[in-house]
C-alpha atoms as a PDB file:
ATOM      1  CA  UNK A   1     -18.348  -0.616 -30.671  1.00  0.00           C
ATOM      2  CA  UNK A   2     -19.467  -1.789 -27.506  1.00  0.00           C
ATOM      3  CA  UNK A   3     -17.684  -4.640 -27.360  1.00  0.00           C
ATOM      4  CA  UNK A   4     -13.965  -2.313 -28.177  1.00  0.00           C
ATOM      5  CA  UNK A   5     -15.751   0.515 -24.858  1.00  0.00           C
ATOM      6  CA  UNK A   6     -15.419  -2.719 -22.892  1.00  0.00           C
ATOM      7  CA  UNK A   7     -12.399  -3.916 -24.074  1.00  0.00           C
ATOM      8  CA  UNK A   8     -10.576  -0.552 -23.245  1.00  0.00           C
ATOM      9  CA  UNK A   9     -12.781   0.198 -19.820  1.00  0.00           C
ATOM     10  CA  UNK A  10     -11.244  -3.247 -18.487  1.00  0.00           C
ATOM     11  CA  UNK A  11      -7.718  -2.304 -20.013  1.00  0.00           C
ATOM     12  CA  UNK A  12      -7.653   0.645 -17.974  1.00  0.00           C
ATOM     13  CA  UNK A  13      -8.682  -1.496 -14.685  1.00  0.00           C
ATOM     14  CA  UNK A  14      -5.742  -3.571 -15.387  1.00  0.00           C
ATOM     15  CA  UNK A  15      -3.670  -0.796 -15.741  1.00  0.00           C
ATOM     16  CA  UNK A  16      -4.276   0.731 -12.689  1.00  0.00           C
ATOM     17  CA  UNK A  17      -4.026  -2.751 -10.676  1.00  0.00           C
ATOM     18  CA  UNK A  18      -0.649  -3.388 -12.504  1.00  0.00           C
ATOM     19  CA  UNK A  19       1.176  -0.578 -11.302  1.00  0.00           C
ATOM     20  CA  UNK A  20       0.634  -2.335  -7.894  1.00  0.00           C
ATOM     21  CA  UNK A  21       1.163  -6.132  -8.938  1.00  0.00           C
ATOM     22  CA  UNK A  22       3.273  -6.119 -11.363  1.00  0.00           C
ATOM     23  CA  UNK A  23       6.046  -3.239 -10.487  1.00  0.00           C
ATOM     24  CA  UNK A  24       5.287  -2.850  -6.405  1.00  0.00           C
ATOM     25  CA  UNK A  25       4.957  -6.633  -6.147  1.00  0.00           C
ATOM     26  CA  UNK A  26       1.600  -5.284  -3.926  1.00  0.00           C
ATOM     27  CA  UNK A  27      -1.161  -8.226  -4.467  1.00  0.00           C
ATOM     28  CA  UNK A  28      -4.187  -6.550  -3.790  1.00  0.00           C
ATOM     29  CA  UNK A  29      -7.769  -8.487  -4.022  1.00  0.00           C
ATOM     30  CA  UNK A  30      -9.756  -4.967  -2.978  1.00  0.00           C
ATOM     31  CA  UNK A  31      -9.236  -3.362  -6.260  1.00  0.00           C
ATOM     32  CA  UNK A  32     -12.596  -3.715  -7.029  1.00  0.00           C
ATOM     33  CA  UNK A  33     -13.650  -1.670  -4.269  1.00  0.00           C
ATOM     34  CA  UNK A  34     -12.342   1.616  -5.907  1.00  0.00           C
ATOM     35  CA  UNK A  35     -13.644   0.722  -9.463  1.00  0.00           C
ATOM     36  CA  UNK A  36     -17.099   0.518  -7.850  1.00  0.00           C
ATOM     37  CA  UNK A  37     -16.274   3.412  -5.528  1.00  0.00           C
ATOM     38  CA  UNK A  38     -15.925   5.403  -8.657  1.00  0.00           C
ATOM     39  CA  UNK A  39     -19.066   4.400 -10.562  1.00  0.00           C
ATOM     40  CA  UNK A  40     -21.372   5.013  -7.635  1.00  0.00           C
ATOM     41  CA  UNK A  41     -19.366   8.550  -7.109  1.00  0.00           C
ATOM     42  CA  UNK A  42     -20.450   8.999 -10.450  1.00  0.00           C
ATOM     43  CA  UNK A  43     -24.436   7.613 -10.291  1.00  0.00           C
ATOM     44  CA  UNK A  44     -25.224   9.561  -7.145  1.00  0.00           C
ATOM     45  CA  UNK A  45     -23.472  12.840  -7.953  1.00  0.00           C
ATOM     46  CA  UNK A  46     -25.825  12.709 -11.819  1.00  0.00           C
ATOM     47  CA  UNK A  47     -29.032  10.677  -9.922  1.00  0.00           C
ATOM     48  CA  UNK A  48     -29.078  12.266  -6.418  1.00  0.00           C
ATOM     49  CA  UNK A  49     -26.963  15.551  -6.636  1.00  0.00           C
ATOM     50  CA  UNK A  50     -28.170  16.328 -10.475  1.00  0.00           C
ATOM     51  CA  UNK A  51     -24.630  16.842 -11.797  1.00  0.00           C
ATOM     52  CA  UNK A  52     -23.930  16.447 -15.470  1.00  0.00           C
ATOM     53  CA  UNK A  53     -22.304  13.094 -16.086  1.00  0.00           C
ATOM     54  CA  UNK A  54     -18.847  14.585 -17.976  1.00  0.00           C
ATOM     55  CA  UNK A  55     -18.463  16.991 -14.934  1.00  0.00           C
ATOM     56  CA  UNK A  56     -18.124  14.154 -12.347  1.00  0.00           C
ATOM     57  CA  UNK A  57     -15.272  12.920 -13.712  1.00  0.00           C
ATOM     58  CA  UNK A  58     -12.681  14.459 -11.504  1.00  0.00           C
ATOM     59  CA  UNK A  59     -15.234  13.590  -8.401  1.00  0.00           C
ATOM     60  CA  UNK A  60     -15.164  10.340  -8.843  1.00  0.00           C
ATOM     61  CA  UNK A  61     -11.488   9.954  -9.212  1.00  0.00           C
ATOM     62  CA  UNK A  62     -11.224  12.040  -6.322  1.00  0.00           C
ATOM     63  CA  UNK A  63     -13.413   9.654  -4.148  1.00  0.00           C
ATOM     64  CA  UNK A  64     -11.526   6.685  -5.053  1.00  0.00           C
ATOM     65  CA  UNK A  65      -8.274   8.022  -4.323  1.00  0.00           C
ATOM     66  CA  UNK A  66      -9.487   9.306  -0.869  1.00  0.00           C
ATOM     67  CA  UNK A  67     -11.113   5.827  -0.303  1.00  0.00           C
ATOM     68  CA  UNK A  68      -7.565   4.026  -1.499  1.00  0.00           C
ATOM     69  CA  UNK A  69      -5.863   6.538   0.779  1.00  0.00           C
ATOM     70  CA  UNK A  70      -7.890   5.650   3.937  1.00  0.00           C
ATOM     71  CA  UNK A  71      -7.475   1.913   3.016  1.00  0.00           C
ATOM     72  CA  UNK A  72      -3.582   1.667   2.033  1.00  0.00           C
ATOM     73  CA  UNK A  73      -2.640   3.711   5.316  1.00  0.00           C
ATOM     74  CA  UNK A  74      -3.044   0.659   7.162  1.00  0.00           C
ATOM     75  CA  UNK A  75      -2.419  -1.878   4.508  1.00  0.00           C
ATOM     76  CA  UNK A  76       0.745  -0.726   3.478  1.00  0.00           C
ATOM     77  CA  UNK A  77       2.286  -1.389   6.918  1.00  0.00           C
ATOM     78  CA  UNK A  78       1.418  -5.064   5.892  1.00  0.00           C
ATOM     79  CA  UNK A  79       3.063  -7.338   3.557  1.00  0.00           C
ATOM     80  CA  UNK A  80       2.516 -10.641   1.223  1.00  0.00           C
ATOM     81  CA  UNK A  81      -0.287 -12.584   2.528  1.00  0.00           C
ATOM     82  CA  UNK A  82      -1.906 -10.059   5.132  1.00  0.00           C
ATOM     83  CA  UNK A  83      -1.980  -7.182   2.552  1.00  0.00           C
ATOM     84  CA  UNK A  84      -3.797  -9.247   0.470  1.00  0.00           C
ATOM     85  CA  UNK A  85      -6.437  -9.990   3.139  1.00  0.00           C
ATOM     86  CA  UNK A  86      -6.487  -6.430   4.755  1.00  0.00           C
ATOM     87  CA  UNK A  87      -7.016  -5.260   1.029  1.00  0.00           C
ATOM     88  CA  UNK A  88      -9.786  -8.029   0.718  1.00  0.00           C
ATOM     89  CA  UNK A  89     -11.578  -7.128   4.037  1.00  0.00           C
ATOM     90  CA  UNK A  90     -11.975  -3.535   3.125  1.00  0.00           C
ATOM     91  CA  UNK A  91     -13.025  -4.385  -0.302  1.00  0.00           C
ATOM     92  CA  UNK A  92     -15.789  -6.278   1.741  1.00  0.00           C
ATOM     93  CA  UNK A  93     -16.759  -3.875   4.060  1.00  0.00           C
ATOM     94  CA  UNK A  94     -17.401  -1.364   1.115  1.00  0.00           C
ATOM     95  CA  UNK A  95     -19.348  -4.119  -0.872  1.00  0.00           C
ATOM     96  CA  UNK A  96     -22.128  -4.628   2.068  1.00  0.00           C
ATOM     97  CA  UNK A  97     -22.108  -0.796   3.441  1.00  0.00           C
ATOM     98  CA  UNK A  98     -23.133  -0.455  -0.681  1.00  0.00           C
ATOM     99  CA  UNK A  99     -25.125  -3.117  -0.544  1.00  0.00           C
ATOM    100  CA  UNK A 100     -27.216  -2.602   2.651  1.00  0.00           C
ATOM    101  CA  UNK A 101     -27.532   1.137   2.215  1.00  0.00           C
ATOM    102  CA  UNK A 102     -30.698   2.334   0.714  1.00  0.00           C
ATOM    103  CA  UNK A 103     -29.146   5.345  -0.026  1.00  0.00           C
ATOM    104  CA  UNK A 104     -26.830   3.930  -2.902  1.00  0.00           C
ATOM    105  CA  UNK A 105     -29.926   1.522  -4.284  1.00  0.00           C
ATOM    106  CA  UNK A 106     -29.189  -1.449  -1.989  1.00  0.00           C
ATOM    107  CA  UNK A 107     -28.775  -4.262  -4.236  1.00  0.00           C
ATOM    108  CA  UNK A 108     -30.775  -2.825  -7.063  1.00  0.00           C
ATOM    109  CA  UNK A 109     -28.206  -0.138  -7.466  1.00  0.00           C
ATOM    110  CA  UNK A 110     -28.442   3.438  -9.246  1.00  0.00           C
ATOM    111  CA  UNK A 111     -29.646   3.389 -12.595  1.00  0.00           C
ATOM    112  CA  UNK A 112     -28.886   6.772 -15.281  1.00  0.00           C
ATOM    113  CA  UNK A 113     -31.065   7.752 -17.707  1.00  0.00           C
ATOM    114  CA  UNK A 114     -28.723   9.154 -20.109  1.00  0.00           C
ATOM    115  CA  UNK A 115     -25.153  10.456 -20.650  1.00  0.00           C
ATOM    116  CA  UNK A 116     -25.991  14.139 -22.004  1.00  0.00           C
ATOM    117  CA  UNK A 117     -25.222  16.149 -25.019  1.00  0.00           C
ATOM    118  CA  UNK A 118     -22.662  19.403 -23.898  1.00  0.00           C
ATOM    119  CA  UNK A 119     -22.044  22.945 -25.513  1.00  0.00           C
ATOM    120  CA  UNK A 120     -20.116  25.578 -25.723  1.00  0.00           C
ATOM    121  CA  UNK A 121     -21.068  29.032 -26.509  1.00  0.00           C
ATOM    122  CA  UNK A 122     -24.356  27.095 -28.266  1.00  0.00           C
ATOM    123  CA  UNK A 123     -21.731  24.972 -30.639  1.00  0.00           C
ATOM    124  CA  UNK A 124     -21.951  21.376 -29.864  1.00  0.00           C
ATOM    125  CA  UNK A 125     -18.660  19.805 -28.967  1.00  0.00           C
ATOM    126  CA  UNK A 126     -19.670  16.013 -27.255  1.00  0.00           C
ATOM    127  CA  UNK A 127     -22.607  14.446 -27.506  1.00  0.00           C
ATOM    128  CA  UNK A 128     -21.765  11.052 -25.000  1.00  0.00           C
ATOM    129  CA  UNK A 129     -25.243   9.597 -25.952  1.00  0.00           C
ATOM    130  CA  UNK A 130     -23.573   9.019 -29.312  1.00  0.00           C
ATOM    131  CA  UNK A 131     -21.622   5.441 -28.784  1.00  0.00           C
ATOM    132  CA  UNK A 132     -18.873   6.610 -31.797  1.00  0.00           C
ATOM    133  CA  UNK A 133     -18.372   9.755 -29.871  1.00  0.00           C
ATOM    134  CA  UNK A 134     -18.716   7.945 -26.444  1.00  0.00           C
ATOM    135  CA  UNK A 135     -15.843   5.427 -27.416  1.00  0.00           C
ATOM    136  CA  UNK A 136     -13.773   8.198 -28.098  1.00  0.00           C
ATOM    137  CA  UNK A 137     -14.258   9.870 -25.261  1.00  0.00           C
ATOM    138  CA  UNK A 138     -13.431   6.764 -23.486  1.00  0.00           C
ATOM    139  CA  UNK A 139     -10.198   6.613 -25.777  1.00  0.00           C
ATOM    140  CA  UNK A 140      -9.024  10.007 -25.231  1.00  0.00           C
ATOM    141  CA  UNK A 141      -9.231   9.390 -21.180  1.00  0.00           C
ATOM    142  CA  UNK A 142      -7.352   5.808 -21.396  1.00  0.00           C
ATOM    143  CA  UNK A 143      -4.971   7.126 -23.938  1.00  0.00           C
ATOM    144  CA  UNK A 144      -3.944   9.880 -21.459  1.00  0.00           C
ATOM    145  CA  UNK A 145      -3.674   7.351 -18.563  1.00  0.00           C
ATOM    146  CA  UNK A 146      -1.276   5.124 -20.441  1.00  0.00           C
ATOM    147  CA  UNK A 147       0.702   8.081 -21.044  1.00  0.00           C
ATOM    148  CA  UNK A 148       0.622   9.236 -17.701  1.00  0.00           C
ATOM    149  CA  UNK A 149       1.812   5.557 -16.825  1.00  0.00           C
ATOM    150  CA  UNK A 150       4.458   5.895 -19.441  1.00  0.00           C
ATOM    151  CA  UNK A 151       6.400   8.835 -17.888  1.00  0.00           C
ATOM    152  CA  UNK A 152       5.508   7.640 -13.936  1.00  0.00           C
ATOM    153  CA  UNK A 153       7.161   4.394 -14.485  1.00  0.00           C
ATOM    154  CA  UNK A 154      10.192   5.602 -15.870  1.00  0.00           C
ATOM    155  CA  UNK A 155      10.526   8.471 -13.403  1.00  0.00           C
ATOM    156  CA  UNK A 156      12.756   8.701 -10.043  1.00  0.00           C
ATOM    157  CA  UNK A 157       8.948   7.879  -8.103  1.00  0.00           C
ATOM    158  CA  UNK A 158       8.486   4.769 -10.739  1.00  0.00           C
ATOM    159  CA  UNK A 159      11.962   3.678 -10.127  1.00  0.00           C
ATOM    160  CA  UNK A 160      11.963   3.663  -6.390  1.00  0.00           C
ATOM    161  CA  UNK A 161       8.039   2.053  -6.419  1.00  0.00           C
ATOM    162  CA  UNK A 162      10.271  -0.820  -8.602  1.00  0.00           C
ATOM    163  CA  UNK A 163      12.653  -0.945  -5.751  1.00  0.00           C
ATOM    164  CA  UNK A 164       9.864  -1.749  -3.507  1.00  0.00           C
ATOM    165  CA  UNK A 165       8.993  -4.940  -4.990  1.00  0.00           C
ATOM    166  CA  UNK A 166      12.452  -6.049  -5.536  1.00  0.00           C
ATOM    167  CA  UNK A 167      13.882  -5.098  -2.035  1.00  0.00           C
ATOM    168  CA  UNK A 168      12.223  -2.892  -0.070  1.00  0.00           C
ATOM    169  CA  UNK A 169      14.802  -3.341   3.306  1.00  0.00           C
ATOM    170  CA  UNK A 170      17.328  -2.028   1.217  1.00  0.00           C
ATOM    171  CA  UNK A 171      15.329   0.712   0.360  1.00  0.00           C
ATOM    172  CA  UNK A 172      14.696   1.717   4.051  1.00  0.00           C
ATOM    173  CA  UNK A 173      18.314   1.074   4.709  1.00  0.00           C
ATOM    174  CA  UNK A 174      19.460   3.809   2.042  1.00  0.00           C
ATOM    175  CA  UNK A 175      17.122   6.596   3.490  1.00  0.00           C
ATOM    176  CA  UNK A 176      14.066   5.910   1.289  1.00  0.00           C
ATOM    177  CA  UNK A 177      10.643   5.548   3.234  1.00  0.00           C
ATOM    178  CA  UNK A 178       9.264   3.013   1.598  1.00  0.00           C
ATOM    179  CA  UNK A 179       5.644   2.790   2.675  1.00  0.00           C
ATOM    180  CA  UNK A 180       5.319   6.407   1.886  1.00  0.00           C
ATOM    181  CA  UNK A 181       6.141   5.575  -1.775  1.00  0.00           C
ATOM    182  CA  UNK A 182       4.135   2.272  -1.453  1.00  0.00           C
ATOM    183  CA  UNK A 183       1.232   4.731  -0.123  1.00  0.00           C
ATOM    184  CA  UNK A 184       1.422   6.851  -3.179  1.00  0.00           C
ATOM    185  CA  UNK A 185       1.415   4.316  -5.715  1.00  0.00           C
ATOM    186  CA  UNK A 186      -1.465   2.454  -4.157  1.00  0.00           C
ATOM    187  CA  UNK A 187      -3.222   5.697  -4.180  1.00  0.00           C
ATOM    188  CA  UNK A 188      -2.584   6.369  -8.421  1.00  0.00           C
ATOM    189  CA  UNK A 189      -4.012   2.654  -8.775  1.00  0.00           C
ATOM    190  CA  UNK A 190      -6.662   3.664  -6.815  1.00  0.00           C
ATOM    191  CA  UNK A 191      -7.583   6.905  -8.620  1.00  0.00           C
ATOM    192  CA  UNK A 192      -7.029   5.136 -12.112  1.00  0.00           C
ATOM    193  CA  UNK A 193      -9.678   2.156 -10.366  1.00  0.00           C
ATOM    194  CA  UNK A 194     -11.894   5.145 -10.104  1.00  0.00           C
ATOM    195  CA  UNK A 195     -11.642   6.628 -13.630  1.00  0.00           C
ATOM    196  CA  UNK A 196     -12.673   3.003 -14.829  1.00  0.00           C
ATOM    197  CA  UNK A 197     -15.776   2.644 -12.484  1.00  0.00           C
ATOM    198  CA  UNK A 198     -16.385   6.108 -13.671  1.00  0.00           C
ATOM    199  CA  UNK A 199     -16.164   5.333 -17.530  1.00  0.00           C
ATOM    200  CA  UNK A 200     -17.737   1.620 -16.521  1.00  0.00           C
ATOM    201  CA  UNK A 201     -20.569   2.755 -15.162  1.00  0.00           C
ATOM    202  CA  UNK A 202     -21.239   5.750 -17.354  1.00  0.00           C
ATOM    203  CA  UNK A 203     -21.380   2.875 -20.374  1.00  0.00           C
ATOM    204  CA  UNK A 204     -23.376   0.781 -18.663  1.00  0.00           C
ATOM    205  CA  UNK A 205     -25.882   3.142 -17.276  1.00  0.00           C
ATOM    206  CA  UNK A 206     -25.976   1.952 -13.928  1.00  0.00           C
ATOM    207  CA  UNK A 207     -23.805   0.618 -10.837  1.00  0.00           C
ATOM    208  CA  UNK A 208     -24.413  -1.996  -8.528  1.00  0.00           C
ATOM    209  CA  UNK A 209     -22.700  -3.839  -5.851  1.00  0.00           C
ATOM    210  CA  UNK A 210     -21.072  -6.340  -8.115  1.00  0.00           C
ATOM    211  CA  UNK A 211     -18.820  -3.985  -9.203  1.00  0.00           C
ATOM    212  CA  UNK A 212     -17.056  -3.602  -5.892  1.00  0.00           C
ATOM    213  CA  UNK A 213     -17.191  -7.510  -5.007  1.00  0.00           C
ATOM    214  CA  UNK A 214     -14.176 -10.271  -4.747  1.00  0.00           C
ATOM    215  CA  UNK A 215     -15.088 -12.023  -8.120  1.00  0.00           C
ATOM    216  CA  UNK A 216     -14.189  -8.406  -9.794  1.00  0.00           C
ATOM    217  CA  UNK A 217     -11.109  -8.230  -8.261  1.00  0.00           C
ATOM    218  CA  UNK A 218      -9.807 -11.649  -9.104  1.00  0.00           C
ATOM    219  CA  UNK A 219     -10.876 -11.474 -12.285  1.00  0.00           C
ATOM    220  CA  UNK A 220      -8.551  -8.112 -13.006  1.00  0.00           C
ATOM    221  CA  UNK A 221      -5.563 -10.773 -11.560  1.00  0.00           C
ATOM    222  CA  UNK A 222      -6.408 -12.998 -13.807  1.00  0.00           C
ATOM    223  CA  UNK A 223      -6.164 -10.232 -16.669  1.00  0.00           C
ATOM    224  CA  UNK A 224      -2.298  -9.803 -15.503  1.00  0.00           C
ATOM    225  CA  UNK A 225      -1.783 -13.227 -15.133  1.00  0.00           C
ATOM    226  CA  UNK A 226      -2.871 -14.213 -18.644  1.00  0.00           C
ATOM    227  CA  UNK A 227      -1.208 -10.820 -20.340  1.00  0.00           C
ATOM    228  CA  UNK A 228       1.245 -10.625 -18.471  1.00  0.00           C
ATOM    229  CA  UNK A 229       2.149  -8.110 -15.388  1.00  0.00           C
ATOM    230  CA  UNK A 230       5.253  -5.473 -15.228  1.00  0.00           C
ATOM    231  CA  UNK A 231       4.305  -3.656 -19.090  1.00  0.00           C
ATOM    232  CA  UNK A 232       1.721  -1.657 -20.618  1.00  0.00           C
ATOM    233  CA  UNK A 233       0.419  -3.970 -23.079  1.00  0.00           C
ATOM    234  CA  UNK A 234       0.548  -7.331 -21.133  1.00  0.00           C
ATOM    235  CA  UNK A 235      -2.493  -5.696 -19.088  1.00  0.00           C
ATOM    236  CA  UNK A 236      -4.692  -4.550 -22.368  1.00  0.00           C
ATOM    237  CA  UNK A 237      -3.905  -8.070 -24.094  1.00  0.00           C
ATOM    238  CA  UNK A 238      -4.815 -10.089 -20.659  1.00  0.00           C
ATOM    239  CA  UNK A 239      -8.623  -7.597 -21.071  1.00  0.00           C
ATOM    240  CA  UNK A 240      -8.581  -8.177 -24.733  1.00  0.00           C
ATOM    241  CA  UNK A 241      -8.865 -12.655 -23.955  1.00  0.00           C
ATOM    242  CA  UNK A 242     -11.018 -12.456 -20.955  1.00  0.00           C
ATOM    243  CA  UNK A 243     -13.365 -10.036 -22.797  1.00  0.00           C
ATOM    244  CA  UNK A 244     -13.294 -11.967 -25.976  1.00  0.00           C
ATOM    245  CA  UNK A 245     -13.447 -15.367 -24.044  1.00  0.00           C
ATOM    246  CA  UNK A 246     -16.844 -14.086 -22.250  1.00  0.00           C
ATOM    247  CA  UNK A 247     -18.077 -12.546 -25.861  1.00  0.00           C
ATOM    248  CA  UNK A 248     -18.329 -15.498 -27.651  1.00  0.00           C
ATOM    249  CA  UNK A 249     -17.726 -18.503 -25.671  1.00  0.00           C
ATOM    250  CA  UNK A 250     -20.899 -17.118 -23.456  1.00  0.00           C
ATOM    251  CA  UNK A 251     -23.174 -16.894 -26.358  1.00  0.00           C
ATOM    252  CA  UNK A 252     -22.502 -21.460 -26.731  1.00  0.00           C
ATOM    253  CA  UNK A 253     -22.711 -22.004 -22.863  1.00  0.00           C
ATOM    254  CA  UNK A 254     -23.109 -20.343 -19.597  1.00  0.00           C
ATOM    255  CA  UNK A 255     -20.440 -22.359 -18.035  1.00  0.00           C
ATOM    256  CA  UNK A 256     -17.269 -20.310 -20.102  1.00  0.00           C
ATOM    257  CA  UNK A 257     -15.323 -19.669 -16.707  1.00  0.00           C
ATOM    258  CA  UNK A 258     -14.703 -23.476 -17.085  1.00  0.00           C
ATOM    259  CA  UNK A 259     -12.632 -22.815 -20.207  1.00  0.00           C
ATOM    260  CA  UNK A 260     -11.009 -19.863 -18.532  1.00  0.00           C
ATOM    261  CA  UNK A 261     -10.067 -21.889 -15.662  1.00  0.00           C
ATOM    262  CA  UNK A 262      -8.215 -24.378 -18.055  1.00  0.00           C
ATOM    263  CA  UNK A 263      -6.890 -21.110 -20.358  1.00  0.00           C
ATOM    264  CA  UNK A 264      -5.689 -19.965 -16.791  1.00  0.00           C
ATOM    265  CA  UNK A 265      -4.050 -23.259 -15.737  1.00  0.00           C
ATOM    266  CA  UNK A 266      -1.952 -23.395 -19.151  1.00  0.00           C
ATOM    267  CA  UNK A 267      -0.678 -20.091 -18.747  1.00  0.00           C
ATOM    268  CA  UNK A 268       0.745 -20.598 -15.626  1.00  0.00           C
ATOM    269  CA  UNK A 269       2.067 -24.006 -16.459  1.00  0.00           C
ATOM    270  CA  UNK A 270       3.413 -23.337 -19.716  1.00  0.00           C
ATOM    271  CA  UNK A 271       3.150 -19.608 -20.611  1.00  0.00           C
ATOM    272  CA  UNK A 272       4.950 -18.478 -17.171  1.00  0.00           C
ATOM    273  CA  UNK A 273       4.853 -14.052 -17.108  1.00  0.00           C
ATOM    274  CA  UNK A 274       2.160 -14.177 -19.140  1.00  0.00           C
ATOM    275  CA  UNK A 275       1.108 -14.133 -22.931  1.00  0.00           C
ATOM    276  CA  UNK A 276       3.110 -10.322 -23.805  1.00  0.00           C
ATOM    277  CA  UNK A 277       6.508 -11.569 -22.361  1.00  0.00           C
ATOM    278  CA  UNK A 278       5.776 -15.180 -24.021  1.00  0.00           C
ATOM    279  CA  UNK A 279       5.662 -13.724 -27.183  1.00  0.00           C
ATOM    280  CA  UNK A 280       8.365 -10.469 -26.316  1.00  0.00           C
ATOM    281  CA  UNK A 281      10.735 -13.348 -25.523  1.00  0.00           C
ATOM    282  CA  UNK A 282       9.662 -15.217 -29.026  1.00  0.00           C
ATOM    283  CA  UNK A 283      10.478 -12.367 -31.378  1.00  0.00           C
ATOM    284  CA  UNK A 284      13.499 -11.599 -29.462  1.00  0.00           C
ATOM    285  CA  UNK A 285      14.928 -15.018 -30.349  1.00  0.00           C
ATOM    286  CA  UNK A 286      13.619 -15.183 -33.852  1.00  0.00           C
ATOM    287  CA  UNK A 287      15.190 -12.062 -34.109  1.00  0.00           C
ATOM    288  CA  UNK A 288      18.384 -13.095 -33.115  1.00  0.00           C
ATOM    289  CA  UNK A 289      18.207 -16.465 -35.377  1.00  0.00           C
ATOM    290  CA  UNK A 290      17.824 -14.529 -38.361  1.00  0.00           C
ATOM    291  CA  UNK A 291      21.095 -11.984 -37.245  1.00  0.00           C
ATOM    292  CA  UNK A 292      22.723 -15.324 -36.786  1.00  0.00           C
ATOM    293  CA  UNK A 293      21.761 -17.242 -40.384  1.00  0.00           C
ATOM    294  CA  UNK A 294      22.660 -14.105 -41.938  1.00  0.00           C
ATOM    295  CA  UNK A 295      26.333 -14.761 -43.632  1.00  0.00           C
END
């Protein structure tokens, strides 16, 4: 069970990065920041501000999509290599103004002491100390986020975000204001960042620094690169290896990022768009061997 909560937490970070990556063409490494924007939104609003955990849910989305707002107004006048350092920088600046602040825990970071039982009318409805209820709680919330991808994608808004990463001078030169759309999108990825520092650190029980460093934000590439960017389930399979790679290859040695580097070289050699495509692309054509054997 607690291996499937992390499975899906990371899914959703994917998610939420892809819709950036792998449709906008937008290569952010400060995606991070927002996933750890969200958990500490989270931690201090239950540790400091004595909010019930369940109730900070649209507070912490709400404070990552104000902090990816204030960050992709300047980034999105960028592109290529400098939006992927501007994105890095403040991903940075957030990780030691966390880190150095005594008010967020410093290093130590904000511990909870417990995710909290909730009524209504005196009839128990969600008890989120319970990890079978807690996973699908965690569920529901992904499950609505996927769907909410679903229809953005294949809207007008998902269509011109597309048109961004294919050609976005020949969006401007059509009437479209492109960084306004780029704006917006980075913005979604930012709240959906938030809802899985929120769900992250509510699992967990605590949030620290980590969660808003470098490392976390390559690592959520790396998820696209090995499931594949551009779909829905390319991002959930890339969580499912890395999480699965970490489960049990950690438990032999403490040196499993050597295997993933190697995992992560062979994709990219052989395995090009990632493991969902690879294997889209293989059923297509044993699909269209069999039409062709048939008399």
């Amino acid at each position: 069970m607690d291996l499937a909560i992390r499975i899906l937490i990371l899914a959703l970070l994917a998610l939420s990065l892809d819709l950036l990556v792998g449709h906008a063409k937008m290569i952010s490494l400060g995606h991070a920041a927002f996933f750890g924007i969200g958990a500490y939104t989270m931690a201090l609003l239950v540790d400091k501000g004595g909010i019930a955990p369940l109730f900070a849910v649209p507070l912490s989305v709400l404070g990552a999509m104000v902090a990816a707002a204030l960050v992709g107004f300047l980034a999105v006048r960028t592109w290529g290599i400098y939006f992927v350092l501007i994105t890095l920088a403040f991903s940075q600046a957030f990780y030691y103004l966390v880190h150095d602040s005594t008010f967020t825990g410093g290093s130590d970071g904000v511990v909870l002491m417990e995710r909290g039982s909730y009524d209504l009318f005196g009839i128990a409805i969600l008890n989120l100390d319970n990890e079978r209820q807690f996973y699908f709680f965690v569920l529901a919330l992904i499950a609505a986020f996927i769907a909410f991808l679903f229809v953005l994608i294949r809207s007008p808004f998902g269509q011109i975000v597309k048109g961004i990463g294919l050609n976005a001078p020949r969006l401007e030169s059509v009437g479209f204001d492109s960084k306004t759309y780029a704006l917006t999108a980075f913005v979604i990825a930012g709240g959906g960042a938030g809802l899985a520092g929120y769900l992250f650190a509510l699992h967990q029980m605590f949030a620290d620094p980590t969660l808003l460093s470098w490392h976390m934000s390559g690592q959520i590439l790396i998820m696209l690169v090995l499931g594949g960017s551009g779909t829905l389930v390319g991002p959930v399979l890339g969580a499912v290896l890395i999480t699965l790679l970490e489960e049990y290859l950690g438990t032999y040695t403490s040196n499993w990022k050597f295997f993933l580097g190697i995992m992560l070289v062979l994709f990219v050699l052989r395995v090009r768009g990632g493991a969902w495509p690879w294997i889209a692309a293989r059923a297509e054509n044993l699909k269209r061997r069999d039409g062709e054997a048939r008399p």
